[in-house]
PDB file of N, CA and C in Angstrom:
ATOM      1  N   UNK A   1     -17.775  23.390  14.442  1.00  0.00           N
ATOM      2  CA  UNK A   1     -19.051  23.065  13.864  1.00  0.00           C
ATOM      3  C   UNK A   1     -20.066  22.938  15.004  1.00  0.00           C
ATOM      4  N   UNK A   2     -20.822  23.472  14.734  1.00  0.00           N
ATOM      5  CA  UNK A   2     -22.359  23.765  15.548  1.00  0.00           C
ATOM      6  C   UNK A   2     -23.175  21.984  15.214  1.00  0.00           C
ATOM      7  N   UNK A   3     -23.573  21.700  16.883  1.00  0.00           N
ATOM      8  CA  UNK A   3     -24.453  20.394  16.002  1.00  0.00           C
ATOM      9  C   UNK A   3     -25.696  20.503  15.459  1.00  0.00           C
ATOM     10  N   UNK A   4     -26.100  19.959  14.830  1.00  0.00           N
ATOM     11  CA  UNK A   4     -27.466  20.125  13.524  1.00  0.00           C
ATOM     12  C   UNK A   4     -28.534  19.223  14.502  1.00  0.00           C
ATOM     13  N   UNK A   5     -29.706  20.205  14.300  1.00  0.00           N
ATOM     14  CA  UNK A   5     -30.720  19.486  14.955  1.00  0.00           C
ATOM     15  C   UNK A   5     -31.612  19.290  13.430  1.00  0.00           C
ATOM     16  N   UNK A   6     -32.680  18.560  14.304  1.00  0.00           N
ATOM     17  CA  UNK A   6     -33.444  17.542  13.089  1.00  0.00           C
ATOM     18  C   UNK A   6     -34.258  18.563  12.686  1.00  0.00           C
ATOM     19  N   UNK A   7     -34.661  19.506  13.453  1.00  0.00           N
ATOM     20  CA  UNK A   7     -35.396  20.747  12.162  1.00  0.00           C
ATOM     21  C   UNK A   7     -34.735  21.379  11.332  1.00  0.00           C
ATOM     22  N   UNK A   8     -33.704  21.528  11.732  1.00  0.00           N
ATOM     23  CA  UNK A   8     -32.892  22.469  10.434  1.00  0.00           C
ATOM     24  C   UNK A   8     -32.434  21.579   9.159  1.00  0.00           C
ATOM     25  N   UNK A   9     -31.734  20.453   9.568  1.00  0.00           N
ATOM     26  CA  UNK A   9     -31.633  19.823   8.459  1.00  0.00           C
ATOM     27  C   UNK A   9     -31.822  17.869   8.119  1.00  0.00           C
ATOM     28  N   UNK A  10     -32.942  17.727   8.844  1.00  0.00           N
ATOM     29  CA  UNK A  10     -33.013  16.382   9.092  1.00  0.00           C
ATOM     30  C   UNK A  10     -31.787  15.213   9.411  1.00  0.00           C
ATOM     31  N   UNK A  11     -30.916  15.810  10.358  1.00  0.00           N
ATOM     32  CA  UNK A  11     -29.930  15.165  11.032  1.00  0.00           C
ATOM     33  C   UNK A  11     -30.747  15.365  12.476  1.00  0.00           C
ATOM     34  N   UNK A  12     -30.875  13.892  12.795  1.00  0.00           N
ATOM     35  CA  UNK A  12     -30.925  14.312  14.583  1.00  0.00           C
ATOM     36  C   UNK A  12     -30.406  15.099  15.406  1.00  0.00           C
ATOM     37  N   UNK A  13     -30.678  15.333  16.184  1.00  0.00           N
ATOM     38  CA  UNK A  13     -30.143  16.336  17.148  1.00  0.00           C
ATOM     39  C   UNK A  13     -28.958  15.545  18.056  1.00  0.00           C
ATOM     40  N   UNK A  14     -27.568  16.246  18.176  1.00  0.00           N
ATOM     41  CA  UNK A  14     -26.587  15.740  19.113  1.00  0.00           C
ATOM     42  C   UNK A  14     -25.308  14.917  17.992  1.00  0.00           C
ATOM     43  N   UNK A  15     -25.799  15.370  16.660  1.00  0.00           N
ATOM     44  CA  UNK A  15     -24.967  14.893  15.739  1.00  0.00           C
ATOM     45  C   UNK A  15     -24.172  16.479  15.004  1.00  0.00           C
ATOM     46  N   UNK A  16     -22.788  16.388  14.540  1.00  0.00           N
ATOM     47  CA  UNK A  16     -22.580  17.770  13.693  1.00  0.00           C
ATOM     48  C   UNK A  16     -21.417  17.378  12.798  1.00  0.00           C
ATOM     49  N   UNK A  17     -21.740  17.786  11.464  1.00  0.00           N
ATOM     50  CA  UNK A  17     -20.863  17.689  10.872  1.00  0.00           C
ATOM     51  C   UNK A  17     -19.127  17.554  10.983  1.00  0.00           C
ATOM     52  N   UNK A  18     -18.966  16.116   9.820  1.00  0.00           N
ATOM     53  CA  UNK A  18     -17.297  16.257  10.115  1.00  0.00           C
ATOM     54  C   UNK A  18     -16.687  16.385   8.949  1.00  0.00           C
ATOM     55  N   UNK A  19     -15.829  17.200   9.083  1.00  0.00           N
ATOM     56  CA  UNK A  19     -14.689  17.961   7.966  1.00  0.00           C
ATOM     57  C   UNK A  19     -13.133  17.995   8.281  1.00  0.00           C
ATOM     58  N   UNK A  20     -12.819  17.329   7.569  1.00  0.00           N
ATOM     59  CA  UNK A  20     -11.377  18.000   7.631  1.00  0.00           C
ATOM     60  C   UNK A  20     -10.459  18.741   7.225  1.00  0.00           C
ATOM     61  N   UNK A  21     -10.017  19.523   7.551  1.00  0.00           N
ATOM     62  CA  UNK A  21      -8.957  20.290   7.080  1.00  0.00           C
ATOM     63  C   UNK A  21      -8.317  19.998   5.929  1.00  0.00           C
ATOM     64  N   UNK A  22      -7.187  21.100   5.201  1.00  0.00           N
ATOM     65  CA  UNK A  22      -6.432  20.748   4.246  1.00  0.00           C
ATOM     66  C   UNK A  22      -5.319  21.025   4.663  1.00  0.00           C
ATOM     67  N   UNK A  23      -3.855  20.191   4.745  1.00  0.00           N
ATOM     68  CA  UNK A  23      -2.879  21.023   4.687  1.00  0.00           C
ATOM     69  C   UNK A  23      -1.957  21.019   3.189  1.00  0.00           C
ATOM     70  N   UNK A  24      -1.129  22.336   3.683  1.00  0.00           N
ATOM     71  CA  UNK A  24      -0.141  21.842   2.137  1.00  0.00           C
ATOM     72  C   UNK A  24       1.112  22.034   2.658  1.00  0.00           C
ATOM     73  N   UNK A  25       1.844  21.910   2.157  1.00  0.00           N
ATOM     74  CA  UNK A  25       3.156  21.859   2.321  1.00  0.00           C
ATOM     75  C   UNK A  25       3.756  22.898   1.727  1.00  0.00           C
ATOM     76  N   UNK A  26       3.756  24.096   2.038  1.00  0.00           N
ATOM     77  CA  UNK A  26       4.096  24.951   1.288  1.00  0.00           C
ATOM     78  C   UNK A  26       5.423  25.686   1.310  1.00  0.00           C
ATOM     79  N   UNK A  27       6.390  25.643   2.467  1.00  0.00           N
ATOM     80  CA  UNK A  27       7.225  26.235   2.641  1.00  0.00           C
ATOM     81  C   UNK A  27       8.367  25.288   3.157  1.00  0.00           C
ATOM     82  N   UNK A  28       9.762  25.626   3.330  1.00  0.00           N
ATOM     83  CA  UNK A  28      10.825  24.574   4.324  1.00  0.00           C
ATOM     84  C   UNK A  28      10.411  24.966   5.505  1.00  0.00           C
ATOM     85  N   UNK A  29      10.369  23.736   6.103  1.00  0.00           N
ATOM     86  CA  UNK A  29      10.349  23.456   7.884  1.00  0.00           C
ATOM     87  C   UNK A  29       8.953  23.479   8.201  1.00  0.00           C
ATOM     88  N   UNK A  30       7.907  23.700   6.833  1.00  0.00           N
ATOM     89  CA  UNK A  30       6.493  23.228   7.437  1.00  0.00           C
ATOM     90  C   UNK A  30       6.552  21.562   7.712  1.00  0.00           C
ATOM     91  N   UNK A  31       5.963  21.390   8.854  1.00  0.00           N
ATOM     92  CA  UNK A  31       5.324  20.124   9.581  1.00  0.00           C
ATOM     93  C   UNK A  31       3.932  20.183  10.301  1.00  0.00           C
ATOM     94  N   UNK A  32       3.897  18.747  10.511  1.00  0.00           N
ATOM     95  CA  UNK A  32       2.251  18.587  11.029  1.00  0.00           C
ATOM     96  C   UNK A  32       2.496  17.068  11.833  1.00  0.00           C
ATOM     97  N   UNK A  33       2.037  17.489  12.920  1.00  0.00           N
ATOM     98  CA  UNK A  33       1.936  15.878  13.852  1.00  0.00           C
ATOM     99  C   UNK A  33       0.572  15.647  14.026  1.00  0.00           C
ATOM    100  N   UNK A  34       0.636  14.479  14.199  1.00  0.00           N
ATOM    101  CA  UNK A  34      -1.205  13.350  13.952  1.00  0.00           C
ATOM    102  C   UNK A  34      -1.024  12.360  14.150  1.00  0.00           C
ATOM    103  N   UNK A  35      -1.813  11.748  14.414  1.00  0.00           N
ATOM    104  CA  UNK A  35      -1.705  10.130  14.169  1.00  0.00           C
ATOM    105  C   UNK A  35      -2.398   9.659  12.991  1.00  0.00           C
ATOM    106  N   UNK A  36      -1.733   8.697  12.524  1.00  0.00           N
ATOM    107  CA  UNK A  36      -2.175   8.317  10.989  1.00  0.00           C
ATOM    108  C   UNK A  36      -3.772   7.542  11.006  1.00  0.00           C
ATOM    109  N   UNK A  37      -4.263   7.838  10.803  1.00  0.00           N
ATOM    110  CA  UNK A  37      -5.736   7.564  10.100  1.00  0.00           C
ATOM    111  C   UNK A  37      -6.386   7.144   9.173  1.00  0.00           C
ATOM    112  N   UNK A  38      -6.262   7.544   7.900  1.00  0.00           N
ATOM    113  CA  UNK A  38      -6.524   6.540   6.800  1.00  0.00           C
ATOM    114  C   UNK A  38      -5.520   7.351   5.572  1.00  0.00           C
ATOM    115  N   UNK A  39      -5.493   6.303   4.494  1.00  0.00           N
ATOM    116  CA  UNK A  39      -5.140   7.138   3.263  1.00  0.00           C
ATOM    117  C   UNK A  39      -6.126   6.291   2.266  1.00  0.00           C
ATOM    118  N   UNK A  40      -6.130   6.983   1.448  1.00  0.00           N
ATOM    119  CA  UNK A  40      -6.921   7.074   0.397  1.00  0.00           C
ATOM    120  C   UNK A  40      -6.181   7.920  -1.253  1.00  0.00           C
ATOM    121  N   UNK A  41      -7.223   7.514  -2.129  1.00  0.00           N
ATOM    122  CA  UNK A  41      -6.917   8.461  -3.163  1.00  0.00           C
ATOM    123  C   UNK A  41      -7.227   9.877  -3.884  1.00  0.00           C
ATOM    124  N   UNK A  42      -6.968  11.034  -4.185  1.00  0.00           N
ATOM    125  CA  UNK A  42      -7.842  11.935  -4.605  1.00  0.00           C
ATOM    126  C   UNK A  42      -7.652  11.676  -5.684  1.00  0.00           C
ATOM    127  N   UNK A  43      -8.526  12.019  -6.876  1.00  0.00           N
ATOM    128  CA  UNK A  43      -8.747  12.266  -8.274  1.00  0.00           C
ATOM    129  C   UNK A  43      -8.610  13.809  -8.864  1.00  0.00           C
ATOM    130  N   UNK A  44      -7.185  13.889  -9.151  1.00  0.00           N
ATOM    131  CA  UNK A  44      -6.715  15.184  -9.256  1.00  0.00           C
ATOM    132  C   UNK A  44      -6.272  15.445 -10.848  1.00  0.00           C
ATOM    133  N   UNK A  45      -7.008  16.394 -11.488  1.00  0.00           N
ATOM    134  CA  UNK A  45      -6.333  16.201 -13.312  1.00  0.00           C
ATOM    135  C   UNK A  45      -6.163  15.068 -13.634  1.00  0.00           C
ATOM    136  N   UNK A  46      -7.721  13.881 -14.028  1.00  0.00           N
ATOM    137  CA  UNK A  46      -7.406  12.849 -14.394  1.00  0.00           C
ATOM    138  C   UNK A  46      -6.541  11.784 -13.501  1.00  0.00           C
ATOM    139  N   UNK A  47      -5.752  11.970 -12.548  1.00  0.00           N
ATOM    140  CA  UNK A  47      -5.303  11.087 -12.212  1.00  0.00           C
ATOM    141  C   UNK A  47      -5.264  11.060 -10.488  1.00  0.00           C
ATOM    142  N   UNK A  48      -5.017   9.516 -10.004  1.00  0.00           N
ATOM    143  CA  UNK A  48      -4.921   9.595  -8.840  1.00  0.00           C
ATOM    144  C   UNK A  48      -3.906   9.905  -7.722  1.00  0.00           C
ATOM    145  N   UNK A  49      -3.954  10.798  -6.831  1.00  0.00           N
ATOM    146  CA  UNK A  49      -2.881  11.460  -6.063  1.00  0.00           C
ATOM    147  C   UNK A  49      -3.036  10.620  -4.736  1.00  0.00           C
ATOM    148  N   UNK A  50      -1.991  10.217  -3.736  1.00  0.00           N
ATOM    149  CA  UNK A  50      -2.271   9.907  -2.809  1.00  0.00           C
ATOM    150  C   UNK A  50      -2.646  10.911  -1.446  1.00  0.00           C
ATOM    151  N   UNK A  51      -3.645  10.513  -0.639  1.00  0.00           N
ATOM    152  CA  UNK A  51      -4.176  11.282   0.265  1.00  0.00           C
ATOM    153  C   UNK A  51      -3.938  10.554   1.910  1.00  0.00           C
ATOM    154  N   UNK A  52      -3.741  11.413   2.633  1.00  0.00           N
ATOM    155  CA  UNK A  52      -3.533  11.107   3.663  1.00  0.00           C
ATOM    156  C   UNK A  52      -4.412  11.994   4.931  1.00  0.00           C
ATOM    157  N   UNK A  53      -4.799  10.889   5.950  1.00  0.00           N
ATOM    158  CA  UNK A  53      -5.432  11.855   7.024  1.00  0.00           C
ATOM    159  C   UNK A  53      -4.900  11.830   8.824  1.00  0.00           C
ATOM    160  N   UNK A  54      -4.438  12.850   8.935  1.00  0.00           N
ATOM    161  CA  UNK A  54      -4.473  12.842  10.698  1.00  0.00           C
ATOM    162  C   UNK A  54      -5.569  13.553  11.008  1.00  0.00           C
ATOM    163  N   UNK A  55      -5.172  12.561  12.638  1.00  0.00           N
ATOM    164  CA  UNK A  55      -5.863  13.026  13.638  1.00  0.00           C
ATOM    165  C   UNK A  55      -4.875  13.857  14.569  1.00  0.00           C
ATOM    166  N   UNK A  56      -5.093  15.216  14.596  1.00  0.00           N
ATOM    167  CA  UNK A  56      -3.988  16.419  15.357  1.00  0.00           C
ATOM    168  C   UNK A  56      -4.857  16.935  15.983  1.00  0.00           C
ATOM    169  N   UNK A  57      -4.155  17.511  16.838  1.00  0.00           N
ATOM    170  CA  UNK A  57      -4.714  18.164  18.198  1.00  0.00           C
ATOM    171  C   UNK A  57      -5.635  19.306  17.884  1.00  0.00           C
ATOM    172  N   UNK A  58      -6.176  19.889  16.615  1.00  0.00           N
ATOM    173  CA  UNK A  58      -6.739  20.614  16.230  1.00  0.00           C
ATOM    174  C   UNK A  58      -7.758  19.996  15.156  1.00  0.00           C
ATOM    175  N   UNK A  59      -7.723  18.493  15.149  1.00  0.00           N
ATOM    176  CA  UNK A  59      -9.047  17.894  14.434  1.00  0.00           C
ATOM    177  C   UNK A  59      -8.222  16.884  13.236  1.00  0.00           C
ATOM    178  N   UNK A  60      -9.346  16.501  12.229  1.00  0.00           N
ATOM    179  CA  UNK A  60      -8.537  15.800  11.695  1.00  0.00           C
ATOM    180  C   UNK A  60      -7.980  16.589  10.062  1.00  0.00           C
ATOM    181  N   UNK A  61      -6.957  16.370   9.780  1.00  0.00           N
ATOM    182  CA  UNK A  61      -6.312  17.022   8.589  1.00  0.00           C
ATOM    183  C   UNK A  61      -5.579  16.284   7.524  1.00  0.00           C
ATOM    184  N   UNK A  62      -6.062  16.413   6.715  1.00  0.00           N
ATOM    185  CA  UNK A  62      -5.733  15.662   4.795  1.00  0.00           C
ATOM    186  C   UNK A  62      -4.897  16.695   4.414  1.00  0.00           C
ATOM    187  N   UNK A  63      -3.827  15.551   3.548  1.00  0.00           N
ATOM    188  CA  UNK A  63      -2.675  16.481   3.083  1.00  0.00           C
ATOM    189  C   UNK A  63      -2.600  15.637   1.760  1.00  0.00           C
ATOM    190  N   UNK A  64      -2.107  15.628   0.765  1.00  0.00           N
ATOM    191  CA  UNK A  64      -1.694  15.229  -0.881  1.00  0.00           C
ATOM    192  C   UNK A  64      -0.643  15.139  -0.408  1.00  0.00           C
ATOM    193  N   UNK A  65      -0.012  13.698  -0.686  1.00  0.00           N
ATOM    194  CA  UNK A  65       1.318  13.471  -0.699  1.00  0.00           C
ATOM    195  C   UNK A  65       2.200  13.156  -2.052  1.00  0.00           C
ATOM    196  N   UNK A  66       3.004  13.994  -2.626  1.00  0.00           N
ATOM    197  CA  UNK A  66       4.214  13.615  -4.009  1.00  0.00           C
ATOM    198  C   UNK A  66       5.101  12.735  -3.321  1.00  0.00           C
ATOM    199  N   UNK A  67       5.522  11.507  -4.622  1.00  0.00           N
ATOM    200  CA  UNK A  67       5.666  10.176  -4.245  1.00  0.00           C
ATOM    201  C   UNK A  67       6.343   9.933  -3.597  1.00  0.00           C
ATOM    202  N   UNK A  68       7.783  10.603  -3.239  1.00  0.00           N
ATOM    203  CA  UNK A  68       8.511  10.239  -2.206  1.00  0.00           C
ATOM    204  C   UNK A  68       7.859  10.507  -0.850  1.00  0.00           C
ATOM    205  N   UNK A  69       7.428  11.446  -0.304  1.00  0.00           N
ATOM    206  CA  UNK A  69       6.170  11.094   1.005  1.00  0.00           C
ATOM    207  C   UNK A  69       5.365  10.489   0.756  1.00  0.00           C
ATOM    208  N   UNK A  70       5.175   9.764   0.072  1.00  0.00           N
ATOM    209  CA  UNK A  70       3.859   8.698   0.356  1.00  0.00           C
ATOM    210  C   UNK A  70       4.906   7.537   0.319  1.00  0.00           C
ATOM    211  N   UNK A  71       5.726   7.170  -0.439  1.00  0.00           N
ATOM    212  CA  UNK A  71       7.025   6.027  -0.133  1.00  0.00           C
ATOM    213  C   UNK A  71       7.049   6.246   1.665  1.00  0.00           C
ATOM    214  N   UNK A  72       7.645   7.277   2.426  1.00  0.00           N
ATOM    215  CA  UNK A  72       7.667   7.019   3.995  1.00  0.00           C
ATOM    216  C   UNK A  72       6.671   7.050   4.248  1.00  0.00           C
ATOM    217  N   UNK A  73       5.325   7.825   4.129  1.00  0.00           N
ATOM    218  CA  UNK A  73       4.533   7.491   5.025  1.00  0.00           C
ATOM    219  C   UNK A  73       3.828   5.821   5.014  1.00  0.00           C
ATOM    220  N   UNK A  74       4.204   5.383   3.623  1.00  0.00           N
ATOM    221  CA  UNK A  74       3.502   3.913   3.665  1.00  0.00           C
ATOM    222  C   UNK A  74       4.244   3.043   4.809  1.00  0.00           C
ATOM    223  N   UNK A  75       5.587   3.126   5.354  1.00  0.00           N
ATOM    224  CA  UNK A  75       6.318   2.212   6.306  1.00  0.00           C
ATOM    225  C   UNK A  75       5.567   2.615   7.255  1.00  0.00           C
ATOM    226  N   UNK A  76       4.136   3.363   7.969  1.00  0.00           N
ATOM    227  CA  UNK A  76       3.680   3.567   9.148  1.00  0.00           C
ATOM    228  C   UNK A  76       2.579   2.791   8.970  1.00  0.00           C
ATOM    229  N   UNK A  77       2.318   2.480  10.480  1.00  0.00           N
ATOM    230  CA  UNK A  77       0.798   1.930   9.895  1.00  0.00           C
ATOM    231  C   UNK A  77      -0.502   2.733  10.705  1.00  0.00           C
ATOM    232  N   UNK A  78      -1.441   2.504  10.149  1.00  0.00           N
ATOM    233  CA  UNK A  78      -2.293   3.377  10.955  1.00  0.00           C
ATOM    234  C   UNK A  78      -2.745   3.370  12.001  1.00  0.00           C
ATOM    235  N   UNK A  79      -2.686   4.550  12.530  1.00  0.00           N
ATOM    236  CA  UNK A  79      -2.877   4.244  14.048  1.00  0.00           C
ATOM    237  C   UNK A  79      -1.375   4.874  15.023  1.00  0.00           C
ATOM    238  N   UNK A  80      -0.429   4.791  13.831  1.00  0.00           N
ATOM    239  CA  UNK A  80       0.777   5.254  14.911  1.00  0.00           C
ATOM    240  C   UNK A  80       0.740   7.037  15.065  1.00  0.00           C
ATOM    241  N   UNK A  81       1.911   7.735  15.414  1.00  0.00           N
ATOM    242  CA  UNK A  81       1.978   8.848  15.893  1.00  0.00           C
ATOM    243  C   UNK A  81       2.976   9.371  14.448  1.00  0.00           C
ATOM    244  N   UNK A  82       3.066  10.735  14.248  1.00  0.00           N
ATOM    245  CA  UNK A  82       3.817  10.792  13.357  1.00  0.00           C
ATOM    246  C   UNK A  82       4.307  12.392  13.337  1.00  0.00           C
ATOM    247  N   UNK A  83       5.236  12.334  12.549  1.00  0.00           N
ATOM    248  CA  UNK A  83       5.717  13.688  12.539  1.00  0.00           C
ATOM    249  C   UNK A  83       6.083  13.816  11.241  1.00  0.00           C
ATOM    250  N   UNK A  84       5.739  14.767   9.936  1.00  0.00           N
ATOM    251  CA  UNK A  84       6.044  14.836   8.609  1.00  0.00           C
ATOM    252  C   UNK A  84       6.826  16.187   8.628  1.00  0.00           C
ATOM    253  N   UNK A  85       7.803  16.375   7.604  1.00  0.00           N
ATOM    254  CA  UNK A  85       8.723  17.370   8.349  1.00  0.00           C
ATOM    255  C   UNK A  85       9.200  17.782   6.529  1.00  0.00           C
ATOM    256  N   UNK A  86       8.740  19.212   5.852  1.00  0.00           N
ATOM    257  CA  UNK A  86       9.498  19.523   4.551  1.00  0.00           C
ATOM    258  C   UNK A  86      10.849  20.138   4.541  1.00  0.00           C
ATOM    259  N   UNK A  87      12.036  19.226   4.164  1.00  0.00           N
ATOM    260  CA  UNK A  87      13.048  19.765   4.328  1.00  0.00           C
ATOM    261  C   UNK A  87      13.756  20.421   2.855  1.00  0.00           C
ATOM    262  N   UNK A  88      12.448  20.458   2.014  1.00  0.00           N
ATOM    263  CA  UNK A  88      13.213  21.444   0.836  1.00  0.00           C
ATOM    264  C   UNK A  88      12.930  20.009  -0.235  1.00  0.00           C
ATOM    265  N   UNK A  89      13.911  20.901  -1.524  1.00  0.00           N
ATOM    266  CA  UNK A  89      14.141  19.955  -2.998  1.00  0.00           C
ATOM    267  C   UNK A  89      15.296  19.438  -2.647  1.00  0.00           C
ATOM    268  N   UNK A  90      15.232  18.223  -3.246  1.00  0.00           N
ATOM    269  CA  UNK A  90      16.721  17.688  -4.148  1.00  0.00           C
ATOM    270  C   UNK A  90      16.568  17.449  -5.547  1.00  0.00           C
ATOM    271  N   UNK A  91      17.813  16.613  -5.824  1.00  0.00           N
ATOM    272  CA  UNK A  91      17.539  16.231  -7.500  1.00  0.00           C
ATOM    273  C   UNK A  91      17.494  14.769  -7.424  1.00  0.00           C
ATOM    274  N   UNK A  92      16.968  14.588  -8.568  1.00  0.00           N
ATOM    275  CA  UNK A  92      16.694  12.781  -8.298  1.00  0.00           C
ATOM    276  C   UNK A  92      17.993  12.556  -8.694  1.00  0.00           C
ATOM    277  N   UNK A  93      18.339  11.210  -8.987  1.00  0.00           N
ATOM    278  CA  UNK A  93      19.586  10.561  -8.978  1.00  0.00           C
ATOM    279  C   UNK A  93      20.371  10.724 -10.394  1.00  0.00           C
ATOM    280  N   UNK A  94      19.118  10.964 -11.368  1.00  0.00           N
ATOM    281  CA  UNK A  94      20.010  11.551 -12.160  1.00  0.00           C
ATOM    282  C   UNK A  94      20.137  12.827 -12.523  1.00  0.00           C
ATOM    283  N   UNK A  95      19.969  13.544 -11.977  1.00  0.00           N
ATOM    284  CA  UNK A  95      20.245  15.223 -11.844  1.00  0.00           C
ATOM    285  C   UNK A  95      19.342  16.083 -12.776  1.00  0.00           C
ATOM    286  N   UNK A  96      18.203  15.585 -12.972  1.00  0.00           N
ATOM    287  CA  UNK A  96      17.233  16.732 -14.368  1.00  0.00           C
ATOM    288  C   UNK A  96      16.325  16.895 -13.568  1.00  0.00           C
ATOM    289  N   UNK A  97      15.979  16.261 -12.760  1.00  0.00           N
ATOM    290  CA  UNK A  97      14.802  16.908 -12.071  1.00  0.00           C
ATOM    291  C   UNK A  97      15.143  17.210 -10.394  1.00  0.00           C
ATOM    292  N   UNK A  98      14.307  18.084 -10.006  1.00  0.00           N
ATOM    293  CA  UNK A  98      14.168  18.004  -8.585  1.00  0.00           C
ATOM    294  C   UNK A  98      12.467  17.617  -8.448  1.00  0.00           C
ATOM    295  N   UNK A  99      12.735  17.025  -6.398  1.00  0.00           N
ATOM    296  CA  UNK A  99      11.550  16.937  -5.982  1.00  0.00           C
ATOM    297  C   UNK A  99      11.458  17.282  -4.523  1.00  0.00           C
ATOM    298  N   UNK A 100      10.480  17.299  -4.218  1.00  0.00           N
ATOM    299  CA  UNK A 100      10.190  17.855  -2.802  1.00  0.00           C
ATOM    300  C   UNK A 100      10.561  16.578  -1.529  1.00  0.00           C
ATOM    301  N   UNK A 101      11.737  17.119  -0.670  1.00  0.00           N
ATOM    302  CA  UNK A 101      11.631  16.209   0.193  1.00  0.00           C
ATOM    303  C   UNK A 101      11.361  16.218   1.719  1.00  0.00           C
ATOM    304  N   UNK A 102      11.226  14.594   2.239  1.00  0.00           N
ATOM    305  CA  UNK A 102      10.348  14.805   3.607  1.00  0.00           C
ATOM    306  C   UNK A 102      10.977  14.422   4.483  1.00  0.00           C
ATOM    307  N   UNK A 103      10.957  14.107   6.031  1.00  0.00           N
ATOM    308  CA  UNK A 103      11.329  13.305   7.016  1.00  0.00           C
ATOM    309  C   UNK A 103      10.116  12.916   7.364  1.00  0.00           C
ATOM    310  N   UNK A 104       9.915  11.725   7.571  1.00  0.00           N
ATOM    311  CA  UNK A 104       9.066  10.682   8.339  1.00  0.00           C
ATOM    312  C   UNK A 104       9.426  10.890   9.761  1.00  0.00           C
ATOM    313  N   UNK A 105       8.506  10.966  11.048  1.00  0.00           N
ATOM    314  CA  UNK A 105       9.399  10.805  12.040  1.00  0.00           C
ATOM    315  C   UNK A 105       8.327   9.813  12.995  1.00  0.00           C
ATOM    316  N   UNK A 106       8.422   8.573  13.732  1.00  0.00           N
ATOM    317  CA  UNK A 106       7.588   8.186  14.142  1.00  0.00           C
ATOM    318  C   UNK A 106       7.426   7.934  15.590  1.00  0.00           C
ATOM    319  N   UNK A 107       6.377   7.458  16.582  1.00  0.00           N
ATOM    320  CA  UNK A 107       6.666   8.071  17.722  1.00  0.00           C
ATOM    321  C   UNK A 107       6.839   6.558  18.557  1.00  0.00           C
ATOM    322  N   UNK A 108       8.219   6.273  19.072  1.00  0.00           N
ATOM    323  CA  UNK A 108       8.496   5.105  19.421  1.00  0.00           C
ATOM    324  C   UNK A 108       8.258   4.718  21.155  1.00  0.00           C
ATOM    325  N   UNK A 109       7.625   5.738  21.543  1.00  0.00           N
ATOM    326  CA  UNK A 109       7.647   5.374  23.020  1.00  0.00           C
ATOM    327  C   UNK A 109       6.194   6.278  23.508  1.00  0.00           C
ATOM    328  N   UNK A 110       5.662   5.806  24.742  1.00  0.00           N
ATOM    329  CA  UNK A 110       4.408   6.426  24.523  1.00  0.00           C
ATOM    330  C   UNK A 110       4.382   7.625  25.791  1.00  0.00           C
TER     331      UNK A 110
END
């Protein structure tokens, strides 16, 4: 992002827009390292999804987490280092459904 001066769009000059990324989780063995930043909620079909944001070496990036990743990522707190890691489906415990699962990985030494 280019910074916005105060003629073009009444932002002072030395300021520029901030955006973040989207990721998804789309495949096995996609991951993303960041440090945790905030979460929040999106409003997705009526209802609320949990949202999550790093800060990665390429800016900051929001991902939608299904409930079992948002179960690990809640044991982090913000501010730590992290590593989210898709290792595929299972079935829940009683065998009718599957869901998408994650590794949490967190960064214990600096």
């Amino acid at each position: 992002m280019s910074p916005s001066s105060k003629k073009d769009s009444g932002i002072p000059a030395g300021f520029e827009e901030v955006e973040a990324s989207f990721f998804k989780f789309d495949k096995v063995g996609d991951s993303i390292q960041g440090v945790l930043e905030s979460r929040d909620f999106a409003l997705i079909d009526g209802r609320d999804v949990p949202r999550f944001t790093l800060v990665t070496d390429g800016g900051m990036v929001q991902f939608l987490a299904p409930k079992l990743l948002e179960q690990r990522v809640d044991l982090v707190q913000d501010g730590e280092e992290i590593i989210i890691h898709y290792i595929g489906n299972v079935k829940t415990k009683d065998g009718k459904q599957t869901m998408r699962d994650f590794k949490v990985y967190r960064k214990t030494v600096s």
